[in-house]
PDB file of N, CA and C in Angstrom:
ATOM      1  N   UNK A   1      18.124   9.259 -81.221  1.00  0.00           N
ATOM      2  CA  UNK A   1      18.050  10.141 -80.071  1.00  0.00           C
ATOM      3  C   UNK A   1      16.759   9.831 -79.301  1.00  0.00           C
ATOM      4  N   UNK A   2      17.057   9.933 -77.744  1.00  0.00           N
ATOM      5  CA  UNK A   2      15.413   9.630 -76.922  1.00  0.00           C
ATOM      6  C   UNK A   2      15.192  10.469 -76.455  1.00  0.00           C
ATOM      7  N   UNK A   3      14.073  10.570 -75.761  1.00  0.00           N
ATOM      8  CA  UNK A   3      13.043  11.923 -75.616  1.00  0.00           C
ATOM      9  C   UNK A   3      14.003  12.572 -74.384  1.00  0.00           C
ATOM     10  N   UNK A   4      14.332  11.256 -73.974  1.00  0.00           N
ATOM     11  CA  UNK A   4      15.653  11.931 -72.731  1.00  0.00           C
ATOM     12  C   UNK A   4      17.017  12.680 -72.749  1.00  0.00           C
ATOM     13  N   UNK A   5      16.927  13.444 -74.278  1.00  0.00           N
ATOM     14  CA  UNK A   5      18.482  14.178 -74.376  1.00  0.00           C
ATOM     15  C   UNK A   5      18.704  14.812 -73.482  1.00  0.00           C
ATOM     16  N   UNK A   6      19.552  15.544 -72.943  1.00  0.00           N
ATOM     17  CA  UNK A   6      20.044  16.319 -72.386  1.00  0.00           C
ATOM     18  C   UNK A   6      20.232  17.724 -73.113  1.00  0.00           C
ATOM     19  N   UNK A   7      19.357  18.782 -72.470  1.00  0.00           N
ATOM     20  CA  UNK A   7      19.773  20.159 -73.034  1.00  0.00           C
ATOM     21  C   UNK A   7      20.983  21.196 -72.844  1.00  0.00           C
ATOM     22  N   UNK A   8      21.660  21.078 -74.110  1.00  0.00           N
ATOM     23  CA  UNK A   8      23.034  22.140 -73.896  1.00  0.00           C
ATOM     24  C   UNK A   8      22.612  23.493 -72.771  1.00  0.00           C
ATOM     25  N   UNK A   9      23.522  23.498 -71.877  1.00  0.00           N
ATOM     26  CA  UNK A   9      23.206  24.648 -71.123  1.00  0.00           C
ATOM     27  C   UNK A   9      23.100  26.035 -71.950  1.00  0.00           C
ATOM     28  N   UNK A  10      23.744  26.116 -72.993  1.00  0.00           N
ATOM     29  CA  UNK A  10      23.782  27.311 -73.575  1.00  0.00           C
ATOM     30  C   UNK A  10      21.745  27.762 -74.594  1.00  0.00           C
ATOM     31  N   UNK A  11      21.225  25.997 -74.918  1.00  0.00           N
ATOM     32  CA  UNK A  11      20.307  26.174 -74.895  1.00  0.00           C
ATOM     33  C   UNK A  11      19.025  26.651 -73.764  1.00  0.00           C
ATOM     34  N   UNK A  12      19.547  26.048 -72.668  1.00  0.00           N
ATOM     35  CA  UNK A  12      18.763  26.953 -71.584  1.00  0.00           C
ATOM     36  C   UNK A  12      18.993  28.261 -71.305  1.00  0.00           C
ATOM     37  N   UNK A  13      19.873  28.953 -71.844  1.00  0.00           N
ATOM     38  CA  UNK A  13      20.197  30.309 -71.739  1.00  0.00           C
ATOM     39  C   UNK A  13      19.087  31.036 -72.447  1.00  0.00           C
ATOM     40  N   UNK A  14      19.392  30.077 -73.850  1.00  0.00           N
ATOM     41  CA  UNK A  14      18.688  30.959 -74.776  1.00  0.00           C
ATOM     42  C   UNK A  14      17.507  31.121 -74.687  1.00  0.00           C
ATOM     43  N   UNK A  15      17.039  29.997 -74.044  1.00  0.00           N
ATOM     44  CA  UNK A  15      15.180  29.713 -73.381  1.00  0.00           C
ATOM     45  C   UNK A  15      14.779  31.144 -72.498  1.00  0.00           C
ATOM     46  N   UNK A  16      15.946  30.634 -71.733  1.00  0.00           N
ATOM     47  CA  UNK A  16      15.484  32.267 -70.667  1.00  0.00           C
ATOM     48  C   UNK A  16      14.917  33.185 -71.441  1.00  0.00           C
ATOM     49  N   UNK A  17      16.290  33.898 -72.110  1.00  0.00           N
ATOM     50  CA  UNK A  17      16.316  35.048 -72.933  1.00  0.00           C
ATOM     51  C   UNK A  17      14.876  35.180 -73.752  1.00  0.00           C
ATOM     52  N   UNK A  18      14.876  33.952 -74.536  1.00  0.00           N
ATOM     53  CA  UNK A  18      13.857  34.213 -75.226  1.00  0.00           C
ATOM     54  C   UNK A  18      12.366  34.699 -74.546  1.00  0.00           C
ATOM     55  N   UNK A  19      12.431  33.930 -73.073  1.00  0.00           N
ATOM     56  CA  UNK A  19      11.401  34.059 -72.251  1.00  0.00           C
ATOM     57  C   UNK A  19      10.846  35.814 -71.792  1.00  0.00           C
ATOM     58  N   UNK A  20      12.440  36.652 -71.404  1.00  0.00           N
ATOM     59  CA  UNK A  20      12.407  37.587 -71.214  1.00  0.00           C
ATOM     60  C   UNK A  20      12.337  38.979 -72.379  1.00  0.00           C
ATOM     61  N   UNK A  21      12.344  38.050 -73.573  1.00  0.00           N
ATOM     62  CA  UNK A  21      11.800  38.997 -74.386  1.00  0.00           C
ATOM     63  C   UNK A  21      10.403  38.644 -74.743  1.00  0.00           C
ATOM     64  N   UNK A  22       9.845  37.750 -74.554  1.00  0.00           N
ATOM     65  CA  UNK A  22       8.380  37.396 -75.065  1.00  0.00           C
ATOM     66  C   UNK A  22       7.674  38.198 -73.914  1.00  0.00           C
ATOM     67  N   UNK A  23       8.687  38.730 -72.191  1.00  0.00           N
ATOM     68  CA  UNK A  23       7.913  39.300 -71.254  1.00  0.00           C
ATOM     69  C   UNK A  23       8.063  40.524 -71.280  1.00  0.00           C
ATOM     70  N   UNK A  24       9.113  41.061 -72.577  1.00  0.00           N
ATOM     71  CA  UNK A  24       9.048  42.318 -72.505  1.00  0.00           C
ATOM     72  C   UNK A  24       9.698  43.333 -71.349  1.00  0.00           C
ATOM     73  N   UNK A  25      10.893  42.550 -70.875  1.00  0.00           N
ATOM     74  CA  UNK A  25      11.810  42.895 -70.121  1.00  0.00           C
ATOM     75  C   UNK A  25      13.071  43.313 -70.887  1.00  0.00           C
ATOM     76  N   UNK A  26      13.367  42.907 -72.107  1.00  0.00           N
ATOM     77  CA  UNK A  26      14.124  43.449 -72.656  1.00  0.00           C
ATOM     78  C   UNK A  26      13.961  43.444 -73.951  1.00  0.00           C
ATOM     79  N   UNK A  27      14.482  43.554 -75.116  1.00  0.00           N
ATOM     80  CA  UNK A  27      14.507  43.547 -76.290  1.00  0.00           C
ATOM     81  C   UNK A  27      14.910  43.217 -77.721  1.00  0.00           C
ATOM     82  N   UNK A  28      14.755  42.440 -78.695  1.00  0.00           N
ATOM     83  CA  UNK A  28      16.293  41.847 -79.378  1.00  0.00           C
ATOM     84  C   UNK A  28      17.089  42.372 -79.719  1.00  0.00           C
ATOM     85  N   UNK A  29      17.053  43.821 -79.543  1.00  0.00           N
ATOM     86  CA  UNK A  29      17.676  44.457 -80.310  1.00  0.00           C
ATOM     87  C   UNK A  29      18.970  45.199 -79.228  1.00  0.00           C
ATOM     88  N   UNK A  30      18.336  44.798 -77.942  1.00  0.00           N
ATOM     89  CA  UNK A  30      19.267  45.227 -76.556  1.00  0.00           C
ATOM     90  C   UNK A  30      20.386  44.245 -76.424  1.00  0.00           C
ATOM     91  N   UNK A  31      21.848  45.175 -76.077  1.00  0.00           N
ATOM     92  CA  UNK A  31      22.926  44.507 -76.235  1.00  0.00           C
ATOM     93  C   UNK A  31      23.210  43.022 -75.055  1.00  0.00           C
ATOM     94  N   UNK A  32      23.635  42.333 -75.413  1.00  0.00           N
ATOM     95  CA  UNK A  32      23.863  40.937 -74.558  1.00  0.00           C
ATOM     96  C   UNK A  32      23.886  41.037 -72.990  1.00  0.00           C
ATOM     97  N   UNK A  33      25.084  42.443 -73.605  1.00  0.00           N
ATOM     98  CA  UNK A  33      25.336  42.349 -71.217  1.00  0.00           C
ATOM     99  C   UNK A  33      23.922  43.247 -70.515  1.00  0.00           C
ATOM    100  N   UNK A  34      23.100  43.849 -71.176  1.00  0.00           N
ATOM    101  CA  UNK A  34      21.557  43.936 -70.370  1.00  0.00           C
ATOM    102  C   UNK A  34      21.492  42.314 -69.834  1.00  0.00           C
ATOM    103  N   UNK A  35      21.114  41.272 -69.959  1.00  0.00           N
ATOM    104  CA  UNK A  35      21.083  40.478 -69.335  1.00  0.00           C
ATOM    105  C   UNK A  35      21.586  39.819 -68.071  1.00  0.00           C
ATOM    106  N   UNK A  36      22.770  40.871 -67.917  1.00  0.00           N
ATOM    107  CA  UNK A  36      23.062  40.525 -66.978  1.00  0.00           C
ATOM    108  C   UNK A  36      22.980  41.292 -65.669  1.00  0.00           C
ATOM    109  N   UNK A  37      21.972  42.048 -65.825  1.00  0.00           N
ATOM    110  CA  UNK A  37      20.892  42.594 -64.970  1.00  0.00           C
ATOM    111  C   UNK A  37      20.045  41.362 -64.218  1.00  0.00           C
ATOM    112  N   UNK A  38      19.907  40.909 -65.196  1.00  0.00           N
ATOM    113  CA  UNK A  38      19.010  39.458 -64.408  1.00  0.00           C
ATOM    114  C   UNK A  38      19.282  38.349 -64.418  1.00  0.00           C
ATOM    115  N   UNK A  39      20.355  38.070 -64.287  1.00  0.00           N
ATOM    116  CA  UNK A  39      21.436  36.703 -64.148  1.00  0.00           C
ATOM    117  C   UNK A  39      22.146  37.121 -63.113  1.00  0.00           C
ATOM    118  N   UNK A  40      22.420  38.069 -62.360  1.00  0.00           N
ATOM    119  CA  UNK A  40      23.253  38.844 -61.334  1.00  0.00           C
ATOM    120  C   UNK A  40      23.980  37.951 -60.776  1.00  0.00           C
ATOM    121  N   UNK A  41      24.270  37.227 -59.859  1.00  0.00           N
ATOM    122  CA  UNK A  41      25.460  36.185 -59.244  1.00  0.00           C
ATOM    123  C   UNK A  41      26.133  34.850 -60.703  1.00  0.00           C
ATOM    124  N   UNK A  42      25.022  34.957 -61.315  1.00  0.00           N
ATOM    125  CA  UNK A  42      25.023  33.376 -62.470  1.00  0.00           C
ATOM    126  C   UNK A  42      25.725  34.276 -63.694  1.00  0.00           C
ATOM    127  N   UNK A  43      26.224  35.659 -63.918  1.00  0.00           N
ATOM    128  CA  UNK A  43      26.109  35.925 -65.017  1.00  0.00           C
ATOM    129  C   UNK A  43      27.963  36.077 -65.457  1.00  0.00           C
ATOM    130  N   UNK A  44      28.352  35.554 -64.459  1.00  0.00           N
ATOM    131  CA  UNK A  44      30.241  35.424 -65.029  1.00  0.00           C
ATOM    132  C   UNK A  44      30.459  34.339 -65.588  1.00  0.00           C
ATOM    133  N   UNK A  45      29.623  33.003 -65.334  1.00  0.00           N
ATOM    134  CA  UNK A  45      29.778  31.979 -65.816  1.00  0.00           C
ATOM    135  C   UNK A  45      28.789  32.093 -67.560  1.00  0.00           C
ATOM    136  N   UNK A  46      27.922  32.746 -67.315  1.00  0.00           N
ATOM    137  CA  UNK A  46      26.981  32.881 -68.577  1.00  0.00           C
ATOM    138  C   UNK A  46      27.965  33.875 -69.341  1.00  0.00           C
ATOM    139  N   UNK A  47      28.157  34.738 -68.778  1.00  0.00           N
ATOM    140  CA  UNK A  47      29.435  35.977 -70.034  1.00  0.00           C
ATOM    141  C   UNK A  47      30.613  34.943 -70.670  1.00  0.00           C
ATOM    142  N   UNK A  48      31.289  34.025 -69.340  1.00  0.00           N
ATOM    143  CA  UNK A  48      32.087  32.915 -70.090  1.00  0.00           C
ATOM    144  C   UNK A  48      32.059  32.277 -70.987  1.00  0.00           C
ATOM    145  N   UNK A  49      30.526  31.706 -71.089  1.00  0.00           N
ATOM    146  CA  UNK A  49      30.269  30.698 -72.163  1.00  0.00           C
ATOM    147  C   UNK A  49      29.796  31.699 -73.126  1.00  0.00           C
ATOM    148  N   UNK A  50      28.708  32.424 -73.426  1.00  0.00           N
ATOM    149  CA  UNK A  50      28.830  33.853 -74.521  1.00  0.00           C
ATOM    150  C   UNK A  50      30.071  33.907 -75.198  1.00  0.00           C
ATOM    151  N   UNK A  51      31.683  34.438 -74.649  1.00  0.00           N
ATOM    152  CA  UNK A  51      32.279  34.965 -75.123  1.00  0.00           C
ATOM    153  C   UNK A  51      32.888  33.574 -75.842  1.00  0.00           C
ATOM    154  N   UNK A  52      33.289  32.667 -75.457  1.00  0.00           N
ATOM    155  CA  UNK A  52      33.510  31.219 -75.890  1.00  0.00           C
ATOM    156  C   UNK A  52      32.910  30.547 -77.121  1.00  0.00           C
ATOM    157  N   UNK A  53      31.606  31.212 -77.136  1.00  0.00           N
ATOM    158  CA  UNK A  53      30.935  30.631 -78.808  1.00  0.00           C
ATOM    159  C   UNK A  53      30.716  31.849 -79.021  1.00  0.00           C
ATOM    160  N   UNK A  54      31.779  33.418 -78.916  1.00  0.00           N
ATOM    161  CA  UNK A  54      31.952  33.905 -80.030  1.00  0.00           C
ATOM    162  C   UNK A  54      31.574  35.133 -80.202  1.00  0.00           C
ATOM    163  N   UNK A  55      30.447  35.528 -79.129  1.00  0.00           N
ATOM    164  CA  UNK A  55      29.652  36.829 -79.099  1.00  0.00           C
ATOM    165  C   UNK A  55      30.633  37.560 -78.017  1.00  0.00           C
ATOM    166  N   UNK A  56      30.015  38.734 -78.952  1.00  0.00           N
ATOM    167  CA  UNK A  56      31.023  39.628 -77.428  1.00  0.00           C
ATOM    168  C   UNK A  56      29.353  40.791 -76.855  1.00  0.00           C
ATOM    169  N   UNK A  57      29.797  41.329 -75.943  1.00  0.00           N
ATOM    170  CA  UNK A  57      28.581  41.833 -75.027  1.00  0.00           C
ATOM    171  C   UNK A  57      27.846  42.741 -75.836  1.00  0.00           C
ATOM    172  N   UNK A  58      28.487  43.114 -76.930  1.00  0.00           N
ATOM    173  CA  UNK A  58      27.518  44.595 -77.154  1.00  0.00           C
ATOM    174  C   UNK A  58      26.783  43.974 -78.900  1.00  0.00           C
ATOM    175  N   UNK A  59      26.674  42.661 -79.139  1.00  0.00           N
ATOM    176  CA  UNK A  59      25.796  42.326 -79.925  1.00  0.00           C
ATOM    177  C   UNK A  59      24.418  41.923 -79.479  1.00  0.00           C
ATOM    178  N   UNK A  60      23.677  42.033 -80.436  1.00  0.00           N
ATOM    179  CA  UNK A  60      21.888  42.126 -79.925  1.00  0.00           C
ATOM    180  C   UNK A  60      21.370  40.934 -79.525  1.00  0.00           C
ATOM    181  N   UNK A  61      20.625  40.752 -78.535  1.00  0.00           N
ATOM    182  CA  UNK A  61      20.068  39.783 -77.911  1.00  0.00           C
ATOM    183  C   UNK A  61      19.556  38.865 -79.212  1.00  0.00           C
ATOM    184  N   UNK A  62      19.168  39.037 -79.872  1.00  0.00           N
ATOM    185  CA  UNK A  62      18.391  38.465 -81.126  1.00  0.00           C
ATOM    186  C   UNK A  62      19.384  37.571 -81.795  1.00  0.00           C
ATOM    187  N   UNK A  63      20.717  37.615 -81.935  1.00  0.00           N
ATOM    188  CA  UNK A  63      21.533  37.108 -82.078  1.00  0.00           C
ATOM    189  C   UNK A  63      22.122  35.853 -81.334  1.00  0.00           C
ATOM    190  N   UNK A  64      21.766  35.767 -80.175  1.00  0.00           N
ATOM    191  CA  UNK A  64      21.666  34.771 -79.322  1.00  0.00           C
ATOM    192  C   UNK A  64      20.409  34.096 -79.471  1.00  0.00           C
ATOM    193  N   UNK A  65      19.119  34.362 -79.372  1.00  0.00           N
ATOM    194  CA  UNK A  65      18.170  33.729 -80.528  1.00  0.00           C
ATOM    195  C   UNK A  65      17.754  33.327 -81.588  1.00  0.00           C
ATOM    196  N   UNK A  66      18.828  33.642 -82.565  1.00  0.00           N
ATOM    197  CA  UNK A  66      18.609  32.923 -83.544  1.00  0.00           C
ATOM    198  C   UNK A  66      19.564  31.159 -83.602  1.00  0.00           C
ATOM    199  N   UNK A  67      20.543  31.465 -82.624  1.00  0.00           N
ATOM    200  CA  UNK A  67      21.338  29.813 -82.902  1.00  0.00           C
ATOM    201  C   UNK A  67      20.691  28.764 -83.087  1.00  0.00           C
ATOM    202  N   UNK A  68      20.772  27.755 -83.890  1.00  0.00           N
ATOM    203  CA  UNK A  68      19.563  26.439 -83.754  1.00  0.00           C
ATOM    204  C   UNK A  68      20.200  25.492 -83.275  1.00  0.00           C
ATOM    205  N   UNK A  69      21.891  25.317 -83.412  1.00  0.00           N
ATOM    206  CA  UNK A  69      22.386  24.308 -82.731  1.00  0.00           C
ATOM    207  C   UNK A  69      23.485  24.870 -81.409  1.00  0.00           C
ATOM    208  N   UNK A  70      24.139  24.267 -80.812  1.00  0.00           N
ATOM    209  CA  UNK A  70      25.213  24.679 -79.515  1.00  0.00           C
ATOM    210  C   UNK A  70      26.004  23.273 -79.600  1.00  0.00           C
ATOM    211  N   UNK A  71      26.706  22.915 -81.144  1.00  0.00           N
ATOM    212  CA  UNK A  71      27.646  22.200 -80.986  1.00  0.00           C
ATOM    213  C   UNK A  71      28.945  22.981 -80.649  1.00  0.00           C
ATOM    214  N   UNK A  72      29.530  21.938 -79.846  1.00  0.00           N
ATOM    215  CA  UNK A  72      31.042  22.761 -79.718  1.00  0.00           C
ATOM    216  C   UNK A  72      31.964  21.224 -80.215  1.00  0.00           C
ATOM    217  N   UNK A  73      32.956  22.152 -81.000  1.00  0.00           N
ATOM    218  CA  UNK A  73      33.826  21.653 -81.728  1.00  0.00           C
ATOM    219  C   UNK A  73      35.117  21.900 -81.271  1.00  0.00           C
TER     220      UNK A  73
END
């Protein structure tokens, strides 16, 4: 692998997220669709891919932070 991978979009999600809890905008323990308070136009395509690997809205943000990989099979 080179330094040039390409990041799974679902990993940039999780970047956000993680971002917005390190700012204390939300919480891990706050359910998924809070986020989409601040994804507002971007967040039908982000609920898409969510529900697709599996989560449904009312599990805890923290749960979306813990994934280490975003293979899809």
């Amino acid at each position: 692998m080179t330094n040039q991978a390409v990041m799974h979009p679902m990993e940039k999600l999780q970047r956000q997220v993680g971002s917005l809890v390190k700012a204390d905008i939300i919480k891990p323990t706050d359910s998924l669709w809070k986020i989409a308070l601040v994804f507002g136009k971007d967040w039908t395509y982000w609920k898409g891919e969510l529900l697709e690997f599996g989560f449904s809205m009312q599990d805890p943000v923290s749960e979306l932070l813990t994934v280490e990989a975003w293979d899809e099979e």
